[in-house]
C-alpha atoms as a PDB file:
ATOM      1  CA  UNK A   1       0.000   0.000   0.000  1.00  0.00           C
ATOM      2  CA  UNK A   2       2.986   2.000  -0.033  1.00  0.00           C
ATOM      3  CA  UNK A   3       2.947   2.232  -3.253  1.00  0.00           C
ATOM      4  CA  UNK A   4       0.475   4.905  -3.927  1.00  0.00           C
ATOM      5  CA  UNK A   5       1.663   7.279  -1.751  1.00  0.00           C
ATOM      6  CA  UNK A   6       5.302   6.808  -3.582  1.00  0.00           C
ATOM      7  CA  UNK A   7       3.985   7.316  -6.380  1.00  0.00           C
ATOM      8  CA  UNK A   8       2.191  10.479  -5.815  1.00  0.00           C
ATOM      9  CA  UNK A   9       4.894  12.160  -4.187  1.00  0.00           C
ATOM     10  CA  UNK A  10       7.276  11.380  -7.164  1.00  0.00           C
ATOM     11  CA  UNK A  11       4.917  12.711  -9.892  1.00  0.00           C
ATOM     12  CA  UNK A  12       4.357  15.658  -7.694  1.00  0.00           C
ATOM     13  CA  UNK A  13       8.242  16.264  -7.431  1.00  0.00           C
ATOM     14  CA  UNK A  14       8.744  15.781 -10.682  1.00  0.00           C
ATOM     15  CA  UNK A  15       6.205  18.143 -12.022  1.00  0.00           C
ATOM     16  CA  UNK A  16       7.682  20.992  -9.561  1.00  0.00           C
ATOM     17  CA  UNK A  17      10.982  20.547 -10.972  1.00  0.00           C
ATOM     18  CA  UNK A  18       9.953  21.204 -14.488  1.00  0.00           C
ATOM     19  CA  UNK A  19       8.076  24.774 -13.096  1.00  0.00           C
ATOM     20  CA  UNK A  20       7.815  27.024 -15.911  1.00  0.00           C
ATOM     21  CA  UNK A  21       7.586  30.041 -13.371  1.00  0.00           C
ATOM     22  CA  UNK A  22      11.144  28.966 -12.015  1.00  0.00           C
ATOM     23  CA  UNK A  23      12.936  27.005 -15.173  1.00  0.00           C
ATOM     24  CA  UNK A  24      11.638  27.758 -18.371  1.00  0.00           C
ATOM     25  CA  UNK A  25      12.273  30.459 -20.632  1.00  0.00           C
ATOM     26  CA  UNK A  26      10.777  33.485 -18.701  1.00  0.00           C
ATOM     27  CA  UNK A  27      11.545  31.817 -15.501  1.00  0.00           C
ATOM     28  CA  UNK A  28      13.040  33.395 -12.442  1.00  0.00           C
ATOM     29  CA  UNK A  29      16.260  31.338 -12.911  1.00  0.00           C
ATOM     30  CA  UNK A  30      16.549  32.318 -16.995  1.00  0.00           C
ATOM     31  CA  UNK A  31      16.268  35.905 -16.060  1.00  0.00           C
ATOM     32  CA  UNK A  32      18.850  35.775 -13.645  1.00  0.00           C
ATOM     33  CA  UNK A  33      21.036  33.864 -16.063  1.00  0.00           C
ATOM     34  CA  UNK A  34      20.560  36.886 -18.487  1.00  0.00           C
ATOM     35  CA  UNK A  35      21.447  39.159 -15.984  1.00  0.00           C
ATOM     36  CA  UNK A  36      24.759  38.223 -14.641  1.00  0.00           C
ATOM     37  CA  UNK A  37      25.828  37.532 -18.612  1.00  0.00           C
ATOM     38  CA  UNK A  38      25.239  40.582 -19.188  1.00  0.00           C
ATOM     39  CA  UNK A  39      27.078  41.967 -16.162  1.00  0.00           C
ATOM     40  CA  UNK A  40      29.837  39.530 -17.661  1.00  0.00           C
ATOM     41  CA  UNK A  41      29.825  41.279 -20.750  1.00  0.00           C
ATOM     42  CA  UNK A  42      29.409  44.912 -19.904  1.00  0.00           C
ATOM     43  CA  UNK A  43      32.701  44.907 -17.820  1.00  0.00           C
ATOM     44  CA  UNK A  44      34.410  43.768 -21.136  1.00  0.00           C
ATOM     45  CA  UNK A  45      36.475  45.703 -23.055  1.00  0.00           C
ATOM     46  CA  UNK A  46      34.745  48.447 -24.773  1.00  0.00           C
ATOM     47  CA  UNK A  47      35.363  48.508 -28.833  1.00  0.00           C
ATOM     48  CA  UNK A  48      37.793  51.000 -29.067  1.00  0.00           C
ATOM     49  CA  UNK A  49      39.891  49.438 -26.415  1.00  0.00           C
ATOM     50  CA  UNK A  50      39.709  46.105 -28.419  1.00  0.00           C
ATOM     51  CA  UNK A  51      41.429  48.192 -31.515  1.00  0.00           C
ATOM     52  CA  UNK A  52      44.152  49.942 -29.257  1.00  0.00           C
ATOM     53  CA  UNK A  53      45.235  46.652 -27.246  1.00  0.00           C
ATOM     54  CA  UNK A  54      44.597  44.221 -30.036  1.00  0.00           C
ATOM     55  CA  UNK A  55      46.230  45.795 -32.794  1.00  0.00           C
ATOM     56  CA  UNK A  56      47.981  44.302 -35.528  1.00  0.00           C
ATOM     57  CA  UNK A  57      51.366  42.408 -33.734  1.00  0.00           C
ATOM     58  CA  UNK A  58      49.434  42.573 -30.244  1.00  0.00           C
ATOM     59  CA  UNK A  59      47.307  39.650 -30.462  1.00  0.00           C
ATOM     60  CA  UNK A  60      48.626  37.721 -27.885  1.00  0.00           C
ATOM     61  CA  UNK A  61      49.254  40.907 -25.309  1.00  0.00           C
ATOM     62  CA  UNK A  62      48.092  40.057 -21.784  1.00  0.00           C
ATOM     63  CA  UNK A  63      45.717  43.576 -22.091  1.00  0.00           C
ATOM     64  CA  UNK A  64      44.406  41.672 -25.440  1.00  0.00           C
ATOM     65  CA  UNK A  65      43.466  38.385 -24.343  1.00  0.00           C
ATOM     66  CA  UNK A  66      42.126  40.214 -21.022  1.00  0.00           C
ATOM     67  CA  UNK A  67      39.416  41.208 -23.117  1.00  0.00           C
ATOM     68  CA  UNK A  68      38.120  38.587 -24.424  1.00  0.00           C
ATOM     69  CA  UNK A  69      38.393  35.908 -21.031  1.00  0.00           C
END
């Protein structure tokens, strides 16, 4: 009798674990995944400091590959 009760409570866990509201694409957990990429990529190098550091010969300057890791 057991059984049931099992049963229940792993359907029920495993339909909370797929939540849209928390997982899917407009989920709490997407959203905040968005966020701190773009935080990420914001303190990047801005354009024109890609040109100066990464100029032709430079490639492989510390300031150039600090850019783009």
């Amino acid at each position: 009798m057991r059984w049931l009760p099992t049963g229940v409570a792993v359907i029920f866990l495993a339909a909370l674990s797929g939540c849209p509201s928390e997982f899917g694409r407009d989920g709490r957990v997407a959203k905040a995944i968005r966020k701190d990429s773009a935080e990420l990529v914001s303190e990047r190098c801005s354009d024109e400091k890609i040109e100066e550091v990464c100029a032709e010969g430079k490639e492989e300057s510390p300031d150039c590959e600090a850019c783009f890791q």
